[in-house]
PDB file of N, CA and C in Angstrom:
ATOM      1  N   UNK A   1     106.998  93.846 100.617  1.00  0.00           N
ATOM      2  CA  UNK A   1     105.564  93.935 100.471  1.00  0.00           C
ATOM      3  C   UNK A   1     105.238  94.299  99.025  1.00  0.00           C
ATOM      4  N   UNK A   2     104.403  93.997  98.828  1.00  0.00           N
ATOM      5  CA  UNK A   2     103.837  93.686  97.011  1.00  0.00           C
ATOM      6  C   UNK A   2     102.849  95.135  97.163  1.00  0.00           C
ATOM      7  N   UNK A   3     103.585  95.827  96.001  1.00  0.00           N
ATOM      8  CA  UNK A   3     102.784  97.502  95.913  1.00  0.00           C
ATOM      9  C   UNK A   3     101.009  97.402  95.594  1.00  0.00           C
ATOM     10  N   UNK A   4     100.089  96.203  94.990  1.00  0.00           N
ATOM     11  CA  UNK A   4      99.117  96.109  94.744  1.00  0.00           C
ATOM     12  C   UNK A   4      98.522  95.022  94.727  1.00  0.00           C
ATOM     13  N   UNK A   5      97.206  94.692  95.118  1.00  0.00           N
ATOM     14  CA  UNK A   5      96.885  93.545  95.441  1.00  0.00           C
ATOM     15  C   UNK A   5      95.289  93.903  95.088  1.00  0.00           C
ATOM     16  N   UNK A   6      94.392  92.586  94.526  1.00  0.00           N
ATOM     17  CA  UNK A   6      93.486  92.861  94.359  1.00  0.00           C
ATOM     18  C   UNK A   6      92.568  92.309  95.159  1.00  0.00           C
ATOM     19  N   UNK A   7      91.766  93.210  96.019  1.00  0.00           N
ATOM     20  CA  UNK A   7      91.101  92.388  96.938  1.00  0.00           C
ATOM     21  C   UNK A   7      89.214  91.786  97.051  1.00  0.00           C
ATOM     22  N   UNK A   8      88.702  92.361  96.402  1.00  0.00           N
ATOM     23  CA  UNK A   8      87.528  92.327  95.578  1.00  0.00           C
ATOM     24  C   UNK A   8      86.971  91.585  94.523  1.00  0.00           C
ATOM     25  N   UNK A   9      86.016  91.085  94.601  1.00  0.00           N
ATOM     26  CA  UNK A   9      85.228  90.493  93.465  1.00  0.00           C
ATOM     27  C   UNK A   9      83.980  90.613  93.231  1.00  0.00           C
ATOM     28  N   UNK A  10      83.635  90.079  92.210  1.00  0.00           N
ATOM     29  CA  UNK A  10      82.363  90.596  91.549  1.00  0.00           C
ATOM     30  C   UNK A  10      81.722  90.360  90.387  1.00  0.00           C
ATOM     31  N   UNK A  11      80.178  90.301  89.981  1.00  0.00           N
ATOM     32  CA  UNK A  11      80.013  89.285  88.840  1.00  0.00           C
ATOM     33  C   UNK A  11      80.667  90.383  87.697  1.00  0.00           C
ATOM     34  N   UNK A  12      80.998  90.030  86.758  1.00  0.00           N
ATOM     35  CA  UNK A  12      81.399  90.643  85.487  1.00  0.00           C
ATOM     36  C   UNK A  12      80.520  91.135  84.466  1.00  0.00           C
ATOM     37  N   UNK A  13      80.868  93.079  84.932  1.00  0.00           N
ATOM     38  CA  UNK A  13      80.159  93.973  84.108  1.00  0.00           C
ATOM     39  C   UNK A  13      80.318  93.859  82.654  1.00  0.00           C
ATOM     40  N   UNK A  14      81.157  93.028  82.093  1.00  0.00           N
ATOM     41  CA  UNK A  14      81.881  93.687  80.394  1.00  0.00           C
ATOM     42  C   UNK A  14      83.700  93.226  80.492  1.00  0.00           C
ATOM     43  N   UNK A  15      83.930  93.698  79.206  1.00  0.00           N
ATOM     44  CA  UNK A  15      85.546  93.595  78.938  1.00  0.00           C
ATOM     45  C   UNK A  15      86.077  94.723  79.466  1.00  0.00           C
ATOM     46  N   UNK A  16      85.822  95.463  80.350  1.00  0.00           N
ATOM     47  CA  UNK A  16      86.678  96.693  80.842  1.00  0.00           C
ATOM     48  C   UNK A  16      87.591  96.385  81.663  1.00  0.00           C
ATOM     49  N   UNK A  17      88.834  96.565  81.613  1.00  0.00           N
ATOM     50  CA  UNK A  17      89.957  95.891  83.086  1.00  0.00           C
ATOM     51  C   UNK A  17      90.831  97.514  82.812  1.00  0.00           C
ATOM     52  N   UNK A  18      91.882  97.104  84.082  1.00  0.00           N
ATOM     53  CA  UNK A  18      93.045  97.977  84.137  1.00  0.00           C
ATOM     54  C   UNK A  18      94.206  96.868  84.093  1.00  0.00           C
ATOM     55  N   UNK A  19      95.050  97.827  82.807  1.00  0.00           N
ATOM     56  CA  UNK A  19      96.407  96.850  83.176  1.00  0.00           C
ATOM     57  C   UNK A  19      97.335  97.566  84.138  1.00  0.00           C
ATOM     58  N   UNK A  20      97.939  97.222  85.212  1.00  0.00           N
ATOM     59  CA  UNK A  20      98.658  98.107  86.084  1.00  0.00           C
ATOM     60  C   UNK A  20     100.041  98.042  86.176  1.00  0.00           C
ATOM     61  N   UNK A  21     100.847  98.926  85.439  1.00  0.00           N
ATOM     62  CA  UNK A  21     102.272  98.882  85.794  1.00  0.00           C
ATOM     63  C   UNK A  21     102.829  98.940  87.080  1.00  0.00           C
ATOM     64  N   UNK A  22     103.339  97.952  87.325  1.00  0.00           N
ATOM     65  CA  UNK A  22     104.189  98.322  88.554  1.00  0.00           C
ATOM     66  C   UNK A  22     105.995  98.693  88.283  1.00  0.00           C
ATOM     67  N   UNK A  23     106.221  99.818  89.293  1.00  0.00           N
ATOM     68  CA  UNK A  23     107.297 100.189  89.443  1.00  0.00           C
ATOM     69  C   UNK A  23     108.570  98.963  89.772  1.00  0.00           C
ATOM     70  N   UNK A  24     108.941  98.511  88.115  1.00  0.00           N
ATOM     71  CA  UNK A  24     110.101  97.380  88.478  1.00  0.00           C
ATOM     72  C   UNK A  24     109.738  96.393  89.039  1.00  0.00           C
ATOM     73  N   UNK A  25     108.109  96.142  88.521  1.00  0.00           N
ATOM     74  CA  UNK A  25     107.628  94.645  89.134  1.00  0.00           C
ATOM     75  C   UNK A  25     106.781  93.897  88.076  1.00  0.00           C
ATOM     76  N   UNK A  26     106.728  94.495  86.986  1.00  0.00           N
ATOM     77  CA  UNK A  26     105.920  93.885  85.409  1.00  0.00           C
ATOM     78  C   UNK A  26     104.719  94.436  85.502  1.00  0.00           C
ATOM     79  N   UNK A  27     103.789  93.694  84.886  1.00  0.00           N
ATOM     80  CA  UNK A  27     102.372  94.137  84.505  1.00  0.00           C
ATOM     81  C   UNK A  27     101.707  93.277  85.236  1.00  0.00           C
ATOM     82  N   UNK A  28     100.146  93.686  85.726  1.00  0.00           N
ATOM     83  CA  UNK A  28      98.881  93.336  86.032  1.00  0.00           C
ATOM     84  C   UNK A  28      97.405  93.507  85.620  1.00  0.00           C
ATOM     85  N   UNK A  29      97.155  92.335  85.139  1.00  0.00           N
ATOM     86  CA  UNK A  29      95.831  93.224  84.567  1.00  0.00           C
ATOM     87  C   UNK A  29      94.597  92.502  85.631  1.00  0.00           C
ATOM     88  N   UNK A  30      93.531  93.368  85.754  1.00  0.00           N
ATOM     89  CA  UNK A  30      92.857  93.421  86.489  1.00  0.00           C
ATOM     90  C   UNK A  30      91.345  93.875  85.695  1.00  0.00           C
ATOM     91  N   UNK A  31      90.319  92.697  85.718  1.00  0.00           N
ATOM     92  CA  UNK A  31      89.006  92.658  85.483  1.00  0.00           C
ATOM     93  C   UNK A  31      88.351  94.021  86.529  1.00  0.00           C
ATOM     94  N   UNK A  32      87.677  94.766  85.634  1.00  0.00           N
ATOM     95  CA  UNK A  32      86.527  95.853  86.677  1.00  0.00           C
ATOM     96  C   UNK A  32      85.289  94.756  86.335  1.00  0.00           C
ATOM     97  N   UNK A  33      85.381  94.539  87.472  1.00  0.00           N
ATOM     98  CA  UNK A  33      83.865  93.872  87.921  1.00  0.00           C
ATOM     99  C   UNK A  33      82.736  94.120  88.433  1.00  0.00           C
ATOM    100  N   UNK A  34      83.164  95.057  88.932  1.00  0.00           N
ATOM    101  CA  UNK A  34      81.640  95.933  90.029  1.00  0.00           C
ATOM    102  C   UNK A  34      81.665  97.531  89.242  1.00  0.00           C
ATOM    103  N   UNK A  35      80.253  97.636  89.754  1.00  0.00           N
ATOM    104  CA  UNK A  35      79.960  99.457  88.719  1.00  0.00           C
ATOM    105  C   UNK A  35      80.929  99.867  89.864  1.00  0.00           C
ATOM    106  N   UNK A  36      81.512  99.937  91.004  1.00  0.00           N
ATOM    107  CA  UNK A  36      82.179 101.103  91.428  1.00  0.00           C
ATOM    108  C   UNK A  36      83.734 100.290  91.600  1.00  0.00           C
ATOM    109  N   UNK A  37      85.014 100.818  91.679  1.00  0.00           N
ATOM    110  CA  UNK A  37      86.123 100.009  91.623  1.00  0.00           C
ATOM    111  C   UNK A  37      86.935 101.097  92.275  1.00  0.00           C
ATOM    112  N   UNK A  38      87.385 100.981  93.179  1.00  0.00           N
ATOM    113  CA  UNK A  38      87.968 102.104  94.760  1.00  0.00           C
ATOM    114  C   UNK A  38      89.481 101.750  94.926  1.00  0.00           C
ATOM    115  N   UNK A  39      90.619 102.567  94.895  1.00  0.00           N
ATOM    116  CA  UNK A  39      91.523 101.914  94.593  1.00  0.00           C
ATOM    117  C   UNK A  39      92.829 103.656  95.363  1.00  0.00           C
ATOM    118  N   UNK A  40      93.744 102.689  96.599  1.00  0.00           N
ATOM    119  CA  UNK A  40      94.194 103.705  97.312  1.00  0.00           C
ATOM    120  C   UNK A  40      94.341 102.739  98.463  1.00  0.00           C
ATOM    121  N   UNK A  41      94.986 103.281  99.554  1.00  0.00           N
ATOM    122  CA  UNK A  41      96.279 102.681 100.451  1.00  0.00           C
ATOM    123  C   UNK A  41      95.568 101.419 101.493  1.00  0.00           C
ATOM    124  N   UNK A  42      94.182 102.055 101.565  1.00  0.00           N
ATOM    125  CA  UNK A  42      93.252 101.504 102.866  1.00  0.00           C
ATOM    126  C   UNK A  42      92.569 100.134 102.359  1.00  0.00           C
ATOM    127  N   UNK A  43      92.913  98.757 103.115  1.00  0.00           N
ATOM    128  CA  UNK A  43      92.808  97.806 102.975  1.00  0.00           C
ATOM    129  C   UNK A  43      91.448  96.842 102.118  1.00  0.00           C
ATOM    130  N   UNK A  44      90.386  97.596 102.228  1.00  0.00           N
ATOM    131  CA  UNK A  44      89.400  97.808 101.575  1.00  0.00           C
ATOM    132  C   UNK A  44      89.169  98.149 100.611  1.00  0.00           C
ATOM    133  N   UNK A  45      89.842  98.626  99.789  1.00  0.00           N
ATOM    134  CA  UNK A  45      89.842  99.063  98.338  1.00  0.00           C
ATOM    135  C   UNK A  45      90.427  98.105  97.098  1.00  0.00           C
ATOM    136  N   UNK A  46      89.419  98.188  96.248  1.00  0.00           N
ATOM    137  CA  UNK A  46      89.817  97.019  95.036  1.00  0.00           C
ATOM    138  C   UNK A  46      91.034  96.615  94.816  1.00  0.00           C
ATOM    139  N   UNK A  47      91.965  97.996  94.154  1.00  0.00           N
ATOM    140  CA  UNK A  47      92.984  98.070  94.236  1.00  0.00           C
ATOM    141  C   UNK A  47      93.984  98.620  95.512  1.00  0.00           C
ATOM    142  N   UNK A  48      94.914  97.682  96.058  1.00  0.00           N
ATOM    143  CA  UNK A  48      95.434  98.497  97.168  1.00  0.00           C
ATOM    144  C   UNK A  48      96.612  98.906  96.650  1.00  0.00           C
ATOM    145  N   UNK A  49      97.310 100.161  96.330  1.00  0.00           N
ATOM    146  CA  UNK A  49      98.703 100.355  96.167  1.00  0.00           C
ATOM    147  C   UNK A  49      99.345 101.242  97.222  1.00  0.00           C
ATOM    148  N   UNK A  50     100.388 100.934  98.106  1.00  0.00           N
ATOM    149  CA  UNK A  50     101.255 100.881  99.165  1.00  0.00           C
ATOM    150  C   UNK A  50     102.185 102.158  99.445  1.00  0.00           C
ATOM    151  N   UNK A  51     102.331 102.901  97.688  1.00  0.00           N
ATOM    152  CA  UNK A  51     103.225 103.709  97.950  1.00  0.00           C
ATOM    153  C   UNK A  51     102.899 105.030  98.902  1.00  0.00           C
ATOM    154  N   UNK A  52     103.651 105.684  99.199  1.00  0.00           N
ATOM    155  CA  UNK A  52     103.015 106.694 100.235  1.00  0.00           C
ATOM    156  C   UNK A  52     102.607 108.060  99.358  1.00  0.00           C
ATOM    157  N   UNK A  53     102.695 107.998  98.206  1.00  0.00           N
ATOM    158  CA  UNK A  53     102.169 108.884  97.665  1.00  0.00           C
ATOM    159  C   UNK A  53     100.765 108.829  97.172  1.00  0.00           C
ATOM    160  N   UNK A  54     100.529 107.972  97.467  1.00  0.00           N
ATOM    161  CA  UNK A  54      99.010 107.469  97.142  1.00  0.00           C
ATOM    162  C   UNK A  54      97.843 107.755  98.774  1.00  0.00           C
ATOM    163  N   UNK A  55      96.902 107.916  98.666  1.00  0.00           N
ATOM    164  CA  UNK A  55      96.230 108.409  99.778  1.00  0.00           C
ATOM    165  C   UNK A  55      94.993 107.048 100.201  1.00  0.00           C
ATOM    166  N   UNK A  56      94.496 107.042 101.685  1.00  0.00           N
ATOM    167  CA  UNK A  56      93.719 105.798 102.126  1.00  0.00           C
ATOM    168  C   UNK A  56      93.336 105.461 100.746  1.00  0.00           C
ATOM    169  N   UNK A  57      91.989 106.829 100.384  1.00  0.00           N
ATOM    170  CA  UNK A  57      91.261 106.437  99.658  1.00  0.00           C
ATOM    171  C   UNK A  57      91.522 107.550  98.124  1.00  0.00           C
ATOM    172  N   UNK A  58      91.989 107.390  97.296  1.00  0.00           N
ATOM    173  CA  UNK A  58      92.823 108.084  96.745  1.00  0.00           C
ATOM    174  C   UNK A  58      91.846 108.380  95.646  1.00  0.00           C
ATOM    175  N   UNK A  59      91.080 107.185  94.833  1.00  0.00           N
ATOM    176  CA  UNK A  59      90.269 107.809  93.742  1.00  0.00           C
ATOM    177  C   UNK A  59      89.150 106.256  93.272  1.00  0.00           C
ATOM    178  N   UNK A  60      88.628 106.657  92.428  1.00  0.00           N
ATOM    179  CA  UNK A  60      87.722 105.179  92.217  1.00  0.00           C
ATOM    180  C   UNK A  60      86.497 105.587  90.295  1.00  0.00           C
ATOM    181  N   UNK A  61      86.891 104.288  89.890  1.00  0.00           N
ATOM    182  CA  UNK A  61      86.548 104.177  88.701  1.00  0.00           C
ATOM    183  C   UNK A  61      84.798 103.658  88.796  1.00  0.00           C
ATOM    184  N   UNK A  62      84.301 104.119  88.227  1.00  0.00           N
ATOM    185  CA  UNK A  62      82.391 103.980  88.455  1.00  0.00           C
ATOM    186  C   UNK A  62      82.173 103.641  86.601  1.00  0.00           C
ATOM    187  N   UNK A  63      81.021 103.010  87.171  1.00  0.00           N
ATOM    188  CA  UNK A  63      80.319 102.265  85.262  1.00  0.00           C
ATOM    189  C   UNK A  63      79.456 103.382  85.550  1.00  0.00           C
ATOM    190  N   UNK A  64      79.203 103.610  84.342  1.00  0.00           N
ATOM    191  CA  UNK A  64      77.434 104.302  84.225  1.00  0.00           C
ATOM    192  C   UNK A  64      76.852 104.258  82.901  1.00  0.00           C
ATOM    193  N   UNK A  65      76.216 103.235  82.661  1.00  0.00           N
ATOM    194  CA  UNK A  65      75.532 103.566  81.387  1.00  0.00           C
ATOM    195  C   UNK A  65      76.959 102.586  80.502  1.00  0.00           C
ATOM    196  N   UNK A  66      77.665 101.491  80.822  1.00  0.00           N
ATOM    197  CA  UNK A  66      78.758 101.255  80.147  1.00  0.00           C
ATOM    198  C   UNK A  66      80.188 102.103  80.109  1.00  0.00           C
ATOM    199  N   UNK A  67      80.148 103.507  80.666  1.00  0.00           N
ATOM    200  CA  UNK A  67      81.180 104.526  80.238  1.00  0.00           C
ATOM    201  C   UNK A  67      81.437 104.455  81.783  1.00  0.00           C
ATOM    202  N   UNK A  68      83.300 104.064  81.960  1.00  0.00           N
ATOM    203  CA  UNK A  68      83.963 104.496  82.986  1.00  0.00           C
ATOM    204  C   UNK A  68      84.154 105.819  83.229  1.00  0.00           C
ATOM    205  N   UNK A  69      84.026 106.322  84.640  1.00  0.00           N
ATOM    206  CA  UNK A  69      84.939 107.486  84.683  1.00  0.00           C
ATOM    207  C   UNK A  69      85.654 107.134  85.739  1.00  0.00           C
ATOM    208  N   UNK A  70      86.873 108.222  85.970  1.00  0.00           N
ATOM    209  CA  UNK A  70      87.792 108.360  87.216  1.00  0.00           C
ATOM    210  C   UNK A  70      87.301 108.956  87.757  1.00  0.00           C
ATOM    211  N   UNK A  71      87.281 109.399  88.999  1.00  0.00           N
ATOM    212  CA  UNK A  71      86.731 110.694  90.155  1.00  0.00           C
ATOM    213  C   UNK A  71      88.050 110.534  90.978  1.00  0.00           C
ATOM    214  N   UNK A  72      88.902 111.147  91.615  1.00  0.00           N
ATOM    215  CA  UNK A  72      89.575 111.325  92.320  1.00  0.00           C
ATOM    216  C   UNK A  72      88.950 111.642  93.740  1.00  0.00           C
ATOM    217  N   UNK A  73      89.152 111.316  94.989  1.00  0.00           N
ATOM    218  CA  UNK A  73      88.462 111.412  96.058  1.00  0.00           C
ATOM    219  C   UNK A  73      89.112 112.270  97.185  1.00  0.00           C
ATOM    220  N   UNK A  74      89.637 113.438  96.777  1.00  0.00           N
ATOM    221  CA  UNK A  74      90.699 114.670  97.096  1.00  0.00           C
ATOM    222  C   UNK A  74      91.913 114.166  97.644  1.00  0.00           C
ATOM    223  N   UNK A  75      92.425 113.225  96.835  1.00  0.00           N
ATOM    224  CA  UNK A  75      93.765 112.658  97.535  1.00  0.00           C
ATOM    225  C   UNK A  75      94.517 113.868  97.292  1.00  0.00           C
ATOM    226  N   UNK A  76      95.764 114.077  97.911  1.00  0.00           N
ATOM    227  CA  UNK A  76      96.975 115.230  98.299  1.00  0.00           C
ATOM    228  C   UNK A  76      97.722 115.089  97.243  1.00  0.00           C
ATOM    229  N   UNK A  77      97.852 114.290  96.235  1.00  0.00           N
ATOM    230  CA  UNK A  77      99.003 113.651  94.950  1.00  0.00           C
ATOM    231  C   UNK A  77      97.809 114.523  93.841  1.00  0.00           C
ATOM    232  N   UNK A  78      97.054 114.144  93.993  1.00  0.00           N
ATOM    233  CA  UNK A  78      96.053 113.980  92.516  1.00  0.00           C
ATOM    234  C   UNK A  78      96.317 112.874  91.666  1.00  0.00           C
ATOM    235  N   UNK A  79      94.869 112.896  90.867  1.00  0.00           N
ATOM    236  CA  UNK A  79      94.797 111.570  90.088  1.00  0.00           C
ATOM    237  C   UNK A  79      94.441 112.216  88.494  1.00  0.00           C
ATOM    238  N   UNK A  80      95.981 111.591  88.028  1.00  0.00           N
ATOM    239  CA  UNK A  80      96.203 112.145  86.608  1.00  0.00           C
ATOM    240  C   UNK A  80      95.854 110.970  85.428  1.00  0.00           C
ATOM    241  N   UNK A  81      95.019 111.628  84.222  1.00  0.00           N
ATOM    242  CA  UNK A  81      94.501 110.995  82.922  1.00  0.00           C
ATOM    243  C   UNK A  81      95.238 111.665  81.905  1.00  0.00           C
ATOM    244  N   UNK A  82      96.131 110.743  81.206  1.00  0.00           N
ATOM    245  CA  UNK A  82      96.909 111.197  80.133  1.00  0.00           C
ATOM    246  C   UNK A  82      97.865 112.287  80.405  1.00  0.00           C
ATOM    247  N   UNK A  83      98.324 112.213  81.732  1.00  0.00           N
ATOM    248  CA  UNK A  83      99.418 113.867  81.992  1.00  0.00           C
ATOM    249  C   UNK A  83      98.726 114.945  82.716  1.00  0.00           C
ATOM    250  N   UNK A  84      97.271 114.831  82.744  1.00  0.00           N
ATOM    251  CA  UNK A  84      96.557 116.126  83.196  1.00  0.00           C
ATOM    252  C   UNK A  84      95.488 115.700  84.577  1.00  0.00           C
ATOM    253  N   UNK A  85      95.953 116.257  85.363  1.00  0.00           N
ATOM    254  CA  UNK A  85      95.300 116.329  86.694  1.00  0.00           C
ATOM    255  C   UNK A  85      94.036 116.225  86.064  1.00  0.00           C
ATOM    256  N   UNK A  86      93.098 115.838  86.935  1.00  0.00           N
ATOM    257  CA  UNK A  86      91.865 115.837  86.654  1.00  0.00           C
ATOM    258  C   UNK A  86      90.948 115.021  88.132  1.00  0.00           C
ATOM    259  N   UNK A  87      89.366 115.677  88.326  1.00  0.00           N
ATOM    260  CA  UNK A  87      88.821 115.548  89.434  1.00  0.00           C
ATOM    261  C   UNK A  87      87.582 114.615  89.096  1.00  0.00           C
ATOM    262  N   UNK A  88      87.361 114.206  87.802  1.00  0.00           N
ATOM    263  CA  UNK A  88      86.346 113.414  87.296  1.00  0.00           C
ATOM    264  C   UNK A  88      86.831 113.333  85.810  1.00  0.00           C
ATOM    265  N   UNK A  89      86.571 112.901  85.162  1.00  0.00           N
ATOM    266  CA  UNK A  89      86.522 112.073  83.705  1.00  0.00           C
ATOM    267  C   UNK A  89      86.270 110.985  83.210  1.00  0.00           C
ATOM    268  N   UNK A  90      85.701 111.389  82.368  1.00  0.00           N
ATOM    269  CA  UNK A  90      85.264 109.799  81.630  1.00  0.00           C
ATOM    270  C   UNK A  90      86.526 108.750  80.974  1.00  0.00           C
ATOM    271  N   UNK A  91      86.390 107.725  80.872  1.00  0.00           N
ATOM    272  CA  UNK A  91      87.498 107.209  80.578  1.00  0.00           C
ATOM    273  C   UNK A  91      87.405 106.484  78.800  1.00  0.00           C
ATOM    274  N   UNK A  92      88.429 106.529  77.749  1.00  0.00           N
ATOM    275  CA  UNK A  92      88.466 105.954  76.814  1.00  0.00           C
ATOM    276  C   UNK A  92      89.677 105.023  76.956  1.00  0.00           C
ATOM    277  N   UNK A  93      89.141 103.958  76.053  1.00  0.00           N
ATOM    278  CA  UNK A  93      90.429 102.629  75.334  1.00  0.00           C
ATOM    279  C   UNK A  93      91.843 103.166  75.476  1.00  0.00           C
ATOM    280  N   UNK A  94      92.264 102.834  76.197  1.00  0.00           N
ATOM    281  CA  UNK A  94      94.185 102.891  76.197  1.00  0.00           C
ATOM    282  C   UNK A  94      94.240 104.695  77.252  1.00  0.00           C
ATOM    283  N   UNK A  95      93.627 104.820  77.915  1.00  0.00           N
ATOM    284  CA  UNK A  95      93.654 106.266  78.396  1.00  0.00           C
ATOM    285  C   UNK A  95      94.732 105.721  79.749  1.00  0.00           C
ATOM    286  N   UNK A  96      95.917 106.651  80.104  1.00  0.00           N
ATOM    287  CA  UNK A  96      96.530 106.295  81.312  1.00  0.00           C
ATOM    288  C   UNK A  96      96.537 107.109  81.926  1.00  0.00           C
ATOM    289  N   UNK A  97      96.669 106.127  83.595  1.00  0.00           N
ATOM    290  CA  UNK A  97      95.854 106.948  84.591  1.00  0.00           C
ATOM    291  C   UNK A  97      97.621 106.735  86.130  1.00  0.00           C
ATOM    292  N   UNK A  98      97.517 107.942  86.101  1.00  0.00           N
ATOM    293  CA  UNK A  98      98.499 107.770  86.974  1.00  0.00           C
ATOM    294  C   UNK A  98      98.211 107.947  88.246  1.00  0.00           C
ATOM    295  N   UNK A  99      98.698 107.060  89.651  1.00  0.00           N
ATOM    296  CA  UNK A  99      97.945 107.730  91.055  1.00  0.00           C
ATOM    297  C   UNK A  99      99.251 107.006  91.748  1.00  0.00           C
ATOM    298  N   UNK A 100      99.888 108.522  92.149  1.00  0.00           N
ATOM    299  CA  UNK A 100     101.685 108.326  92.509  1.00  0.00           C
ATOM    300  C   UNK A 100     102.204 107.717  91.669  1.00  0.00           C
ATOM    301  N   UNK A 101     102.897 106.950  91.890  1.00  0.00           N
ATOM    302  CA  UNK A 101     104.195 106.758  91.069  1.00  0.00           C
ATOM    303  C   UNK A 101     103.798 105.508  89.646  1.00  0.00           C
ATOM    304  N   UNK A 102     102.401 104.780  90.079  1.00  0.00           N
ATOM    305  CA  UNK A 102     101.694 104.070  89.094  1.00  0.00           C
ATOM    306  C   UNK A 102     101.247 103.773  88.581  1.00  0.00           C
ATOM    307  N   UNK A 103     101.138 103.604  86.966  1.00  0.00           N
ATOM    308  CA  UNK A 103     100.603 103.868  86.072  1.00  0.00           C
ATOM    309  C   UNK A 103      99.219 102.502  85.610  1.00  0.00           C
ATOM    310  N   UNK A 104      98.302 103.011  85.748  1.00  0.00           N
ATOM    311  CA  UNK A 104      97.111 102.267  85.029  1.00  0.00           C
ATOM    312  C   UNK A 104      96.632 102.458  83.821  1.00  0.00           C
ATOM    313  N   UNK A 105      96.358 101.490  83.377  1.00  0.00           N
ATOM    314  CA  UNK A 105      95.828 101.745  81.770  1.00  0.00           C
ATOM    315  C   UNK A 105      94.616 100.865  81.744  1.00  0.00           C
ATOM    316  N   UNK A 106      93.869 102.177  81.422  1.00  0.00           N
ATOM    317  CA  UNK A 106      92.180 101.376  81.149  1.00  0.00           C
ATOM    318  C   UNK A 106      91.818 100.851  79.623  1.00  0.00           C
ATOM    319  N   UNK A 107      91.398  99.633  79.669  1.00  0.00           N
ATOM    320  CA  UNK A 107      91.126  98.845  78.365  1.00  0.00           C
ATOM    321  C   UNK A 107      89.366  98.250  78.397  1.00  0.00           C
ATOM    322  N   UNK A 108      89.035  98.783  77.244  1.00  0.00           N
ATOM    323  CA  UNK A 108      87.777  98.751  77.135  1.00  0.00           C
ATOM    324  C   UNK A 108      87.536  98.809  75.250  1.00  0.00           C
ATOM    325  N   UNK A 109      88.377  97.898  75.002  1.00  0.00           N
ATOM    326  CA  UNK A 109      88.405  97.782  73.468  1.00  0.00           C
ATOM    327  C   UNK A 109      86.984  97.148  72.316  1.00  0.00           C
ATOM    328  N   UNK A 110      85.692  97.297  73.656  1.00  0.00           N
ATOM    329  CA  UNK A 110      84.541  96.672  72.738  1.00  0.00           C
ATOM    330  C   UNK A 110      83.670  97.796  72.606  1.00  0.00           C
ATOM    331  N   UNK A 111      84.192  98.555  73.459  1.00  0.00           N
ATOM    332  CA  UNK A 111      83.579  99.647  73.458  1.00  0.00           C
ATOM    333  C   UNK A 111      83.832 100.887  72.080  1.00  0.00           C
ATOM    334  N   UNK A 112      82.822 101.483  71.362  1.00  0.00           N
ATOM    335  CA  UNK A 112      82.733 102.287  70.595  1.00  0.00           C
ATOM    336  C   UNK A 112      83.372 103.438  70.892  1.00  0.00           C
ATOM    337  N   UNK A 113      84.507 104.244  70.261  1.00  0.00           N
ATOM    338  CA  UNK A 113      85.053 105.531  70.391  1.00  0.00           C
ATOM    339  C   UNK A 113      83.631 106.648  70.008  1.00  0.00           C
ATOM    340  N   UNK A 114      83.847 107.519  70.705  1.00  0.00           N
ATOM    341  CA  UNK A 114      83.044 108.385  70.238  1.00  0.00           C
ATOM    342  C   UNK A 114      83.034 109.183  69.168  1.00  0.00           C
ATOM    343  N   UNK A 115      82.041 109.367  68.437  1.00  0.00           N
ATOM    344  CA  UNK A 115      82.009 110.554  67.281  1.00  0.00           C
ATOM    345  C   UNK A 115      82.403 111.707  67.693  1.00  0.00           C
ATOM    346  N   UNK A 116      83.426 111.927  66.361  1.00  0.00           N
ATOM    347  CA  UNK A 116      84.331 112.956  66.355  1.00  0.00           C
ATOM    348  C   UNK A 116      83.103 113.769  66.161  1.00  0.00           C
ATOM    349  N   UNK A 117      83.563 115.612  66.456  1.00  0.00           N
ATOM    350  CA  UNK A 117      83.098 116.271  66.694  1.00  0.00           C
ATOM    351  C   UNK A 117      82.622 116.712  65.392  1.00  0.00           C
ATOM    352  N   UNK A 118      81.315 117.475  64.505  1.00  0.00           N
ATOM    353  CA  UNK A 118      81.447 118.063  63.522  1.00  0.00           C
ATOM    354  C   UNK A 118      81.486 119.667  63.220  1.00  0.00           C
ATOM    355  N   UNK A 119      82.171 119.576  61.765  1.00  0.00           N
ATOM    356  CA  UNK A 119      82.708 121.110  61.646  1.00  0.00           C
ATOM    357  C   UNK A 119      81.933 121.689  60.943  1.00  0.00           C
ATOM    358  N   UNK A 120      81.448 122.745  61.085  1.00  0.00           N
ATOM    359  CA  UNK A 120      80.725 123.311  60.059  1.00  0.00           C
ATOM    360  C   UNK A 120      81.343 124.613  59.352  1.00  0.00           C
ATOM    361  N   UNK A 121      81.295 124.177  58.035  1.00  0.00           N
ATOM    362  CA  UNK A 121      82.227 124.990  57.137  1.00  0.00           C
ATOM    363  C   UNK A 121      81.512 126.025  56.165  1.00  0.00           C
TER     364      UNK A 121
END
């Protein structure tokens, strides 16, 4: 059985996709097409990935205003951005998103980085 499958469509918000590593199965990249993108074990979800460390409904990527975030949807694993657990976040260009054992990488390269912070000296 194939760890992810995309089951969803939708007119096209922008250049935002996920490329999705699979465990010893290559790369996938995958158009976000809809403001909400739901992704976890239960057949219904954009992304379905199989492993059992992943939960029905495990976490889901939302547009708002152009800016992705992750929300995690209290899966039992947690849904990690760059190494660090996290229960919501916004998402930037090349940010990876781990949920069990597989790694997503959000690409949104038309999008503007944000202004660095300023210092006052």
């Amino acid at each position: 059985m194939e760890p992810v499958r995309n089951m969803k469509q939708g007119s096209i918000m922008g250049q935002a996709k996920l490329r999705v590593v699979l465990l010893g199965s290559g790369e996938e990249e995958l158009p976000l097409e809809e403001m909400e993108f739901t992704i976890g074990r239960a057949l219904d979800n954009h992304l379905i990935l199989t492993d059992r460390d992943v939960s029905e409904y495990h976490a889901r990527l939302v547009n708002i205003n152009s800016t992705y975030y992750v929300e995690d949807l209290g899966s039992a694993e947690g849904t990690y951005v760059n190494g660090a657990r996290v229960d919501e976040q916004p998402l930037l260009h090349k940010d990876r998103i781990r949920i069990g054992p597989q790694l997503l990488i959000f690409e949104q390269p038309d999008k503007p980085a944000p202004p660095a912070p300023s210092r006052a000296f």
